[in-house]
Protein backbone atom coordinates (compact mmCIF):
# COMPACT_ATOMS: atom_id res chain seq x y z
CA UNK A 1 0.00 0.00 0.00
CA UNK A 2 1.37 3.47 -0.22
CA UNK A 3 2.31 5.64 1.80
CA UNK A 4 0.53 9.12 2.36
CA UNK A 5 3.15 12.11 3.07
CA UNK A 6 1.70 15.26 3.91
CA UNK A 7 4.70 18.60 3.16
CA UNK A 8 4.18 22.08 3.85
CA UNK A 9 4.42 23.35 0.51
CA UNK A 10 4.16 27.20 -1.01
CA UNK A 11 1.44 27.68 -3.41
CA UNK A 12 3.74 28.39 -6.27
CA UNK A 13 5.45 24.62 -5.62
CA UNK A 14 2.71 22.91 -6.02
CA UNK A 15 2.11 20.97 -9.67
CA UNK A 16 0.45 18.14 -11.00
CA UNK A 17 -2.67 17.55 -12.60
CA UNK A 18 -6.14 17.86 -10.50
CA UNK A 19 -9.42 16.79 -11.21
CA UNK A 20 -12.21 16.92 -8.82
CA UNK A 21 -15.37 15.11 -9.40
CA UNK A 22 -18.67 16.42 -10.82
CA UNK A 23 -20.19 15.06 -7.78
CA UNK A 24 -18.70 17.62 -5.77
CA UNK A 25 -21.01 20.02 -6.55
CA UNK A 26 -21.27 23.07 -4.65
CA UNK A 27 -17.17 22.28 -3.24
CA UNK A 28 -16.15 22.51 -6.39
CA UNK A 29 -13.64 25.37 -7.38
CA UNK A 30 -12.88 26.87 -10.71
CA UNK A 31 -9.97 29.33 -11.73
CA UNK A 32 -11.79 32.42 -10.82
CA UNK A 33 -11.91 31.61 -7.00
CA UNK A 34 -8.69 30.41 -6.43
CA UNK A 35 -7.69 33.54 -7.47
CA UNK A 36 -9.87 35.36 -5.03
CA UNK A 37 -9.05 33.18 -2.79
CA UNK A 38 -5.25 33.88 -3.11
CA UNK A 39 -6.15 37.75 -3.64
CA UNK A 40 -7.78 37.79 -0.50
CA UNK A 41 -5.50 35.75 1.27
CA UNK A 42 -2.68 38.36 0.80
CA UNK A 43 -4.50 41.76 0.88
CA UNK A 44 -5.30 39.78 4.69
CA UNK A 45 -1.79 39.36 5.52
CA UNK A 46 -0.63 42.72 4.01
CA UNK A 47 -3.25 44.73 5.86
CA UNK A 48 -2.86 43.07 9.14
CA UNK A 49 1.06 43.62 9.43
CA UNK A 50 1.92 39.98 9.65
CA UNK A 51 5.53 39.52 8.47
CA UNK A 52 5.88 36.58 6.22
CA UNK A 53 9.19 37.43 5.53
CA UNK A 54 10.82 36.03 8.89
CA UNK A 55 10.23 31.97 7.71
């Protein structure tokens, strides 16, 4: 059986292809809000003074 390895990862690392189900419905993502997601993510971490910069 194989084994499952979970890694921190940065977004930009992360390749391969991925296909999520019809069946998913409502959980199911396209382009356009990943990209909000991300947007949102960092206009979060900008506004709030976190330093990402220290790691």
């Amino acid at each position: 059986m194989n084994e499952i390895v979970l890694d921190t990862k940065i977004v930009g690392d992360i390749t391969g292809t991925f296909f999520v189900p019809s069946y998913q419905g409502g959980y199911r993502w396209g382009k356009e809000e990943v990209e909000r997601l991300l947007l949102l993510s960092v206009f979060y971490v900008l506004s709030s003074g976190i330093s990402f910069l220290r790691y």
